[in-house]
N, C-alpha and C. Protein backbone atom coordinates (compact mmCIF):
# COMPACT_ATOMS: atom_id res chain seq x y z
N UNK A 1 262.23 1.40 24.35
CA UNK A 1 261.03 1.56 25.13
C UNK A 1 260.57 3.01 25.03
N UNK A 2 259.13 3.44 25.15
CA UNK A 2 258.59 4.57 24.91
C UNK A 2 258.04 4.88 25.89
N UNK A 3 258.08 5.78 26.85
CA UNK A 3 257.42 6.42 27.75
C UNK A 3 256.20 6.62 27.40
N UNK A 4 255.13 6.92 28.42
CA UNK A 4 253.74 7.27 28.44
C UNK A 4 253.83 8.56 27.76
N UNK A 5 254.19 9.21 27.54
CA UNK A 5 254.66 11.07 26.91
C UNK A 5 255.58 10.80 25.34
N UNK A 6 255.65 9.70 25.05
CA UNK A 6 256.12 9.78 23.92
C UNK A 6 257.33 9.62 23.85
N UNK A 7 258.39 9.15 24.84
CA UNK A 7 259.74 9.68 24.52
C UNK A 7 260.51 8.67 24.98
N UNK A 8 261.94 8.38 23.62
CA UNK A 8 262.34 7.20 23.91
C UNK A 8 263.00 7.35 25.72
N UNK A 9 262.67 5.94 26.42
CA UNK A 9 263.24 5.59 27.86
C UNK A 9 264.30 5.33 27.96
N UNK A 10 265.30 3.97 26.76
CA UNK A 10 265.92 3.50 26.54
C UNK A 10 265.48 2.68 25.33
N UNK A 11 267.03 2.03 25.36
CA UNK A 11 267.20 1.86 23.76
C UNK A 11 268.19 0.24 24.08
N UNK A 12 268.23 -0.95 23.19
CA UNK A 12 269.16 -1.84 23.14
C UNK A 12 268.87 -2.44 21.66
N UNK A 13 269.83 -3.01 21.31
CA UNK A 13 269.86 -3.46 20.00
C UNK A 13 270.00 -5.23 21.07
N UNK A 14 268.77 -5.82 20.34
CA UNK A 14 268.66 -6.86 20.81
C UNK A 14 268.97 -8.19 19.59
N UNK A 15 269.61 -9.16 20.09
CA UNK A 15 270.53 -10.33 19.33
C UNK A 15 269.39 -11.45 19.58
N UNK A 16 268.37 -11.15 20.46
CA UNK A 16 267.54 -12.73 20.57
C UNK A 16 266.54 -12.68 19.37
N UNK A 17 266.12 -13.70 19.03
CA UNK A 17 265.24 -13.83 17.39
C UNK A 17 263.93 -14.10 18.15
N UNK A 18 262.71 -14.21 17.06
CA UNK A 18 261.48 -14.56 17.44
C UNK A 18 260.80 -13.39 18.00
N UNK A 19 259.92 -13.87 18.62
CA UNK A 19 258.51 -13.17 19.13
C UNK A 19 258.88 -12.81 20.35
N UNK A 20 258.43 -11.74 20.97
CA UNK A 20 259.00 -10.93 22.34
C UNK A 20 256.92 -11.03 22.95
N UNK A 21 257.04 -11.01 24.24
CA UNK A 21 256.09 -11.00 24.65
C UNK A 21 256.18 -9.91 26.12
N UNK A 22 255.16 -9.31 26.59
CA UNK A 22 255.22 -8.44 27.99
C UNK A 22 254.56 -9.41 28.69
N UNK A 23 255.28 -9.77 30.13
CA UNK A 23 255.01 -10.48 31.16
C UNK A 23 255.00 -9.55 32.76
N UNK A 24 254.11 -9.22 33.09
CA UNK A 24 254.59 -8.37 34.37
C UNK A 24 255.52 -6.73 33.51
N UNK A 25 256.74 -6.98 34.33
CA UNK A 25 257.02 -6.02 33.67
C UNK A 25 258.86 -5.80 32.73
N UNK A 26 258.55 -7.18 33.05
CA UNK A 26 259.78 -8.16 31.70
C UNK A 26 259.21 -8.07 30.37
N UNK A 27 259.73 -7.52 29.25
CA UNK A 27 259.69 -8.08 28.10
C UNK A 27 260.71 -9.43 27.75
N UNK A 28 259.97 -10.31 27.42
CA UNK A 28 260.54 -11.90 27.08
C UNK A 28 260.80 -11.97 25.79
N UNK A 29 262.22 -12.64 25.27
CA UNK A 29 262.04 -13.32 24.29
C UNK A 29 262.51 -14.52 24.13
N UNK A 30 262.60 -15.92 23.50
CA UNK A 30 263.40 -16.62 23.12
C UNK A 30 264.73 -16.79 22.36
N UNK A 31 265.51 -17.55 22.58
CA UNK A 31 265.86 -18.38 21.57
C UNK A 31 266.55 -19.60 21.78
N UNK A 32 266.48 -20.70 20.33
CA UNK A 32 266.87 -21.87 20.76
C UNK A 32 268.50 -21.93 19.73
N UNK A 33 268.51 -23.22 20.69
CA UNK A 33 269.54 -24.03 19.83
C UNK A 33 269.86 -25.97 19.63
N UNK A 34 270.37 -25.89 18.61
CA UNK A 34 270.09 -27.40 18.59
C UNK A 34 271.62 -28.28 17.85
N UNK A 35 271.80 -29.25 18.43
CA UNK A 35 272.74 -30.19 18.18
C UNK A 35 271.98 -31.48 17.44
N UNK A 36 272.45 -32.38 16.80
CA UNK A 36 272.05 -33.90 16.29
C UNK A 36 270.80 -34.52 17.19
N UNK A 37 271.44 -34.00 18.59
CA UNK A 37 270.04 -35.18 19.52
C UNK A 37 269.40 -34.23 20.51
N UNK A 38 270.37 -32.84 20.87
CA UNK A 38 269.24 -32.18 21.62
C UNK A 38 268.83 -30.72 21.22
N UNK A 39 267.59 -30.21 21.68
CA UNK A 39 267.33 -28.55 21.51
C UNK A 39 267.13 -27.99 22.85
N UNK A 40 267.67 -26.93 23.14
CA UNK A 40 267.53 -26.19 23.99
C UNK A 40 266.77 -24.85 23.53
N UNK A 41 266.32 -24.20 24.89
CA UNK A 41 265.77 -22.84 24.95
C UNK A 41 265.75 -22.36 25.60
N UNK A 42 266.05 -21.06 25.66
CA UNK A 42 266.53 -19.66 26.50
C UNK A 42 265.49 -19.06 26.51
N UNK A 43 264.90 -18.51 27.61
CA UNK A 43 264.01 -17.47 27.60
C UNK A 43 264.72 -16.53 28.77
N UNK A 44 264.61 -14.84 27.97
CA UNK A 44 265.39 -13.87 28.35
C UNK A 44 264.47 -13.14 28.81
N UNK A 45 263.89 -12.99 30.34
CA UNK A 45 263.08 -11.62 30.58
C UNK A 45 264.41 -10.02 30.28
N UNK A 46 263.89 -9.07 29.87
CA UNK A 46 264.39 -8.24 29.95
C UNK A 46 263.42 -6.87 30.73
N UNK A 47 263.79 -6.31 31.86
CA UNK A 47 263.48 -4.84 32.57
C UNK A 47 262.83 -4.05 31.51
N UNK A 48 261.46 -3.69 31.94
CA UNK A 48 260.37 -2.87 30.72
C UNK A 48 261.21 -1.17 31.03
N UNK A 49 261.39 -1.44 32.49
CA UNK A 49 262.02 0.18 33.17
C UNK A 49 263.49 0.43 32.54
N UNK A 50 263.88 -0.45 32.27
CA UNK A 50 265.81 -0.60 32.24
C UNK A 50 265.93 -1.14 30.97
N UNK A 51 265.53 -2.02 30.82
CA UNK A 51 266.43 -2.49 29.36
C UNK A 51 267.25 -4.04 29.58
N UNK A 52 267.67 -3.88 31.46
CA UNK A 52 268.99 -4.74 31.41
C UNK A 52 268.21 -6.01 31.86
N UNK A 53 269.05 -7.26 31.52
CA UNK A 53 268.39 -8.34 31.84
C UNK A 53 268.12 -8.89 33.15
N UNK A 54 266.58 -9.27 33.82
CA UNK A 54 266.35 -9.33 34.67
C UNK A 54 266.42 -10.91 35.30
N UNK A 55 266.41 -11.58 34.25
CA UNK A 55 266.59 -13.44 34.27
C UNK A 55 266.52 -14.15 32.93
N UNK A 56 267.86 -14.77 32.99
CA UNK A 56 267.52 -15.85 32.01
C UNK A 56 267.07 -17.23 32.75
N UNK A 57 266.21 -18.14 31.92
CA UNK A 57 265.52 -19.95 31.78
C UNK A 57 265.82 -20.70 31.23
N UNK A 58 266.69 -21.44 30.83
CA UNK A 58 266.61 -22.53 29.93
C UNK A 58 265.97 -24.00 30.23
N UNK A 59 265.00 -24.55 29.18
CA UNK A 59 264.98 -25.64 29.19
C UNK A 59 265.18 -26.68 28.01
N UNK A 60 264.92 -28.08 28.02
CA UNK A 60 265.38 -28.67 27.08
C UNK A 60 264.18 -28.66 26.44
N UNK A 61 264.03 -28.67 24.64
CA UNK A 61 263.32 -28.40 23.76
C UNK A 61 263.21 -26.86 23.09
N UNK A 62 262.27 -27.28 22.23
CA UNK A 62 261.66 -25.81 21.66
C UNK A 62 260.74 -24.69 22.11
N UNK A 63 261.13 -23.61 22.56
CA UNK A 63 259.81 -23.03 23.27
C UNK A 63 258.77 -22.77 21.62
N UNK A 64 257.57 -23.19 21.72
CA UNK A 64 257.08 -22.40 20.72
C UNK A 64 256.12 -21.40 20.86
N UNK A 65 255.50 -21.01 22.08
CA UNK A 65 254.77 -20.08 22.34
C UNK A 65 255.01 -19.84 24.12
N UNK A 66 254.81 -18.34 24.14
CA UNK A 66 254.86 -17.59 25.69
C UNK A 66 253.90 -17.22 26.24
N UNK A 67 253.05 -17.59 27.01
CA UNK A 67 251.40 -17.24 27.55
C UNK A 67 251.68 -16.40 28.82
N UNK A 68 251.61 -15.20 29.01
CA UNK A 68 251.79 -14.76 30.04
C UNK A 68 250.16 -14.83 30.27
N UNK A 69 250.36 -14.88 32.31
CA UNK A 69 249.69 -15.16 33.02
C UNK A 69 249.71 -13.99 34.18
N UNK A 70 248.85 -13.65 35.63
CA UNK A 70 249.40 -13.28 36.36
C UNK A 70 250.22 -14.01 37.70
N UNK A 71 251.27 -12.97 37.54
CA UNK A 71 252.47 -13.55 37.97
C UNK A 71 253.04 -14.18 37.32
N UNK A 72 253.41 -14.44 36.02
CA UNK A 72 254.23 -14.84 35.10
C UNK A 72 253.98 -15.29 33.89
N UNK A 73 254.92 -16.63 33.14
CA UNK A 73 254.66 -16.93 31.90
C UNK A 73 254.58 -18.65 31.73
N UNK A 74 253.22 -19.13 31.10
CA UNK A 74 253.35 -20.53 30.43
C UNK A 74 254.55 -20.53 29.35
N UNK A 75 255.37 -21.11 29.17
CA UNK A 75 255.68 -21.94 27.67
C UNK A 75 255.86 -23.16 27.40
N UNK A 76 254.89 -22.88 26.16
CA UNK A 76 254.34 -24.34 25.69
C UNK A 76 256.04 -25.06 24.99
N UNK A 77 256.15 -26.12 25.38
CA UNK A 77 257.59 -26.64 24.91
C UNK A 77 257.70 -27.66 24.49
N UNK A 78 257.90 -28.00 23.03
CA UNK A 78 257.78 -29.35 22.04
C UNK A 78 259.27 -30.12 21.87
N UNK A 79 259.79 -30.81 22.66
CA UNK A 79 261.03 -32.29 22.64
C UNK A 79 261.14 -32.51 22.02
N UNK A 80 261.95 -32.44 20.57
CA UNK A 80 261.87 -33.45 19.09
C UNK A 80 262.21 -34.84 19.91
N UNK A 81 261.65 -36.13 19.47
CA UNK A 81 261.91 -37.41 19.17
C UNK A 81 263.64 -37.56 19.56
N UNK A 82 263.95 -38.61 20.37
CA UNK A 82 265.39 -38.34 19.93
C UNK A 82 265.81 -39.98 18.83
N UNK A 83 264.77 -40.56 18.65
CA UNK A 83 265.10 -41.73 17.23
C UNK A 83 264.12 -41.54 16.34
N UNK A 84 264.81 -41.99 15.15
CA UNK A 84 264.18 -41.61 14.03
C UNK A 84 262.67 -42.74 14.04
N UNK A 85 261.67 -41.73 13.60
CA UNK A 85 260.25 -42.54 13.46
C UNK A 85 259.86 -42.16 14.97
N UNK A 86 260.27 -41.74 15.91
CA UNK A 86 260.01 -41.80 17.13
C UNK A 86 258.76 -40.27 17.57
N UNK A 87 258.05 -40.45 18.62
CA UNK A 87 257.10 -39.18 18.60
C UNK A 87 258.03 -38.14 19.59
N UNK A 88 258.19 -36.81 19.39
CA UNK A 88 257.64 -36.02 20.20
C UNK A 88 256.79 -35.94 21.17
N UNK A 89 257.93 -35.05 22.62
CA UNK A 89 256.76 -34.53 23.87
C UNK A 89 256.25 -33.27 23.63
N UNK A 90 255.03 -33.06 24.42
CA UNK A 90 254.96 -31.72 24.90
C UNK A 90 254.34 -31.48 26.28
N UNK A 91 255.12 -29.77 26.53
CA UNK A 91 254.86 -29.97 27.66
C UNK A 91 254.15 -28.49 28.28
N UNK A 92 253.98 -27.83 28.96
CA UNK A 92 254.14 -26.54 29.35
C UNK A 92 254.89 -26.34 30.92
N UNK A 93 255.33 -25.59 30.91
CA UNK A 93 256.20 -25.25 31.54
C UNK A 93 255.75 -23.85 32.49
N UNK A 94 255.98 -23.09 33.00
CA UNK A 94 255.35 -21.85 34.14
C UNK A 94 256.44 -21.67 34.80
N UNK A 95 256.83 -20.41 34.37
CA UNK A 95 257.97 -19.34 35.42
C UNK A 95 257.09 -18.46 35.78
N UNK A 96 257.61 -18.18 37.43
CA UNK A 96 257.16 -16.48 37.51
C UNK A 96 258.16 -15.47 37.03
N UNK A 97 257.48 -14.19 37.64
CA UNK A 97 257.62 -13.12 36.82
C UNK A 97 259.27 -12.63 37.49
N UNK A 98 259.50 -13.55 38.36
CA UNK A 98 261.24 -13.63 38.92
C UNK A 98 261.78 -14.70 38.07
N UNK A 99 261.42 -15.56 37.54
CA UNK A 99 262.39 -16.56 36.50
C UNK A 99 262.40 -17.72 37.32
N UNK A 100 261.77 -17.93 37.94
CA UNK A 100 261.76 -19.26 39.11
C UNK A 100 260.84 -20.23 38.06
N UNK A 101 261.81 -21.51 37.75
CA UNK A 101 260.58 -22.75 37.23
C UNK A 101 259.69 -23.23 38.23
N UNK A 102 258.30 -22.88 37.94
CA UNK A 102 257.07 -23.25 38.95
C UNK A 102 257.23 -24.79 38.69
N UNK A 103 256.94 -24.96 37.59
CA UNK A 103 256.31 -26.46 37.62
C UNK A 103 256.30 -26.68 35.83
N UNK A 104 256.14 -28.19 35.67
CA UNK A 104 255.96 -28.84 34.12
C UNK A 104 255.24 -29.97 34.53
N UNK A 105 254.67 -29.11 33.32
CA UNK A 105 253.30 -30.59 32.99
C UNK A 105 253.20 -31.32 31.49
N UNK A 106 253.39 -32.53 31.22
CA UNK A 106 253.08 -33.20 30.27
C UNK A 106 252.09 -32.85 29.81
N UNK A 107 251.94 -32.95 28.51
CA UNK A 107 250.74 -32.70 27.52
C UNK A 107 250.29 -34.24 26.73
């Protein structure tokens, strides 16, 4: 992180993959994981001031995008099928900027 003056704040070597987004004053990122029939996803706010983690989320599926909002973050979240030929859900999902699941809505 870089201070308003130029100068590093702090520093972490971060292990989560993907796209990081600023929410409030969490930087977010994902990541998933997946077995034969299910995927999960982690979303990691991390402290913009600190560095240290302020909340992890998991839900079931793929997050594929993070919409921050005020007071927190949409993610849009795609279910693979669990039989073959079968469709996919989607859904979005809304944490606040404390990591609390607001609510999910079918798509």
């Amino acid at each position: 992180a870089i201070t308003p003056a130029g100068t590093t704040a702090w520093s972490i070597t971060l292990t989560d993959g993907g796209d990081f987004r600023l929410s409030g004053s969490n930087l977010l990122s994902v990541t998933s994981s997946a077995t034969d029939s299910v995927v999960t996803s982690t979303v990691t706010a991390r402290s913009t001031a600190t560095g240290a983690v302020a909340w992890t989320a998991t839900v079931n599926g793929r997050i594929t995008d993070l919409e921050p909002f005020s007071g927190g973050t949409y993610a849009i979240v795609v279910t693979p099928a669990t039989t073959s030929g079968g469709t996919a859900t989607r859904s979005v999902v809304a944490f606040s900027n404390s990591g609390v699941k607001l609510w999910t809505v079918a798509l």
